[in-house]
C-alpha atoms as a PDB file:
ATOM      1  CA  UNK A   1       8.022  22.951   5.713  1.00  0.00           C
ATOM      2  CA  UNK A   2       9.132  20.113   7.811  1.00  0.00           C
ATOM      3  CA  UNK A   3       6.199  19.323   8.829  1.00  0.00           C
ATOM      4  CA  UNK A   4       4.631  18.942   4.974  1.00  0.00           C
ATOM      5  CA  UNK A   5       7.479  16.799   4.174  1.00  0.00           C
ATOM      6  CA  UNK A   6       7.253  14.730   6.986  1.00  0.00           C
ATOM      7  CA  UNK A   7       3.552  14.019   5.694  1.00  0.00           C
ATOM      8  CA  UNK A   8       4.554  13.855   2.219  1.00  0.00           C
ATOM      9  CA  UNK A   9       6.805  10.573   3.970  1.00  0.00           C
ATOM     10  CA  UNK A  10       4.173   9.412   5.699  1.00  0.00           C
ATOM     11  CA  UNK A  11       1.770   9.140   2.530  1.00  0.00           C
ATOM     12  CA  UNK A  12       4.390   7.522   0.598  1.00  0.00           C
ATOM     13  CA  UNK A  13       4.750   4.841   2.822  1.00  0.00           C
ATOM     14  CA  UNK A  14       1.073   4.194   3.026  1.00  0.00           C
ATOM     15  CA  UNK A  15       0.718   4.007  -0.369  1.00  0.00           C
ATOM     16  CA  UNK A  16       3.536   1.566  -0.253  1.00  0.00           C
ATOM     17  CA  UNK A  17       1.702  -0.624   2.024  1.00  0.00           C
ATOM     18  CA  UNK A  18      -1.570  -0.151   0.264  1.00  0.00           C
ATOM     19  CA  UNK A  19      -0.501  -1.555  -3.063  1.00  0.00           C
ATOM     20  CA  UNK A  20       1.701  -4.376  -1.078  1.00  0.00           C
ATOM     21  CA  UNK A  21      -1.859  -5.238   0.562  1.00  0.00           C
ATOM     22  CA  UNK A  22      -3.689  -5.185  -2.520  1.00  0.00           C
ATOM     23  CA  UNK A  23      -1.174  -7.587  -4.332  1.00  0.00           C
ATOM     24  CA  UNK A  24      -1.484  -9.973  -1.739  1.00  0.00           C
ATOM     25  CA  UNK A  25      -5.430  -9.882  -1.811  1.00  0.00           C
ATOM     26  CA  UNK A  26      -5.017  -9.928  -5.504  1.00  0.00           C
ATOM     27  CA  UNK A  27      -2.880 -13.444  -5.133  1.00  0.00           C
ATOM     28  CA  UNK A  28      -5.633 -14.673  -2.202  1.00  0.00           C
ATOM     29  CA  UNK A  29      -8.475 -14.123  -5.103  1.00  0.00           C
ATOM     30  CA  UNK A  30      -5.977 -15.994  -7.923  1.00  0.00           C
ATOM     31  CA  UNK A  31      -6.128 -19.102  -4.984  1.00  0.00           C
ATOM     32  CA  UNK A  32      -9.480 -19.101  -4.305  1.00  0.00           C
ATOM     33  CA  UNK A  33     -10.662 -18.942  -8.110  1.00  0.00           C
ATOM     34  CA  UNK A  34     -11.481 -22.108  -9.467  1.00  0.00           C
END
C-alpha cells in the first residue's frame, strides 16, 4: 500500500509541474505572437 501511495504522490506532483510548464510555454507563445 505504501508503496502505491507513494506513486500516487509522485504523479501528483508531476502533473503539478506539467501544467506549471505548460502555462509558462503558453505565456512564451502569447510573447512571441505578433
Amino acid at each position: 500500500m505504501d508503496l502505491i501511495n507513494h506513486l500516487e504522490q509522485e504523479i501528483a506532483e508531476l502533473k503539478d509541474t506539467l501544467q506549471h510548464k505548460e502555462q509558462e510555454l503558453f505565456e512564451i507563445k502569447q510573447k512571441l505572437l505578433p
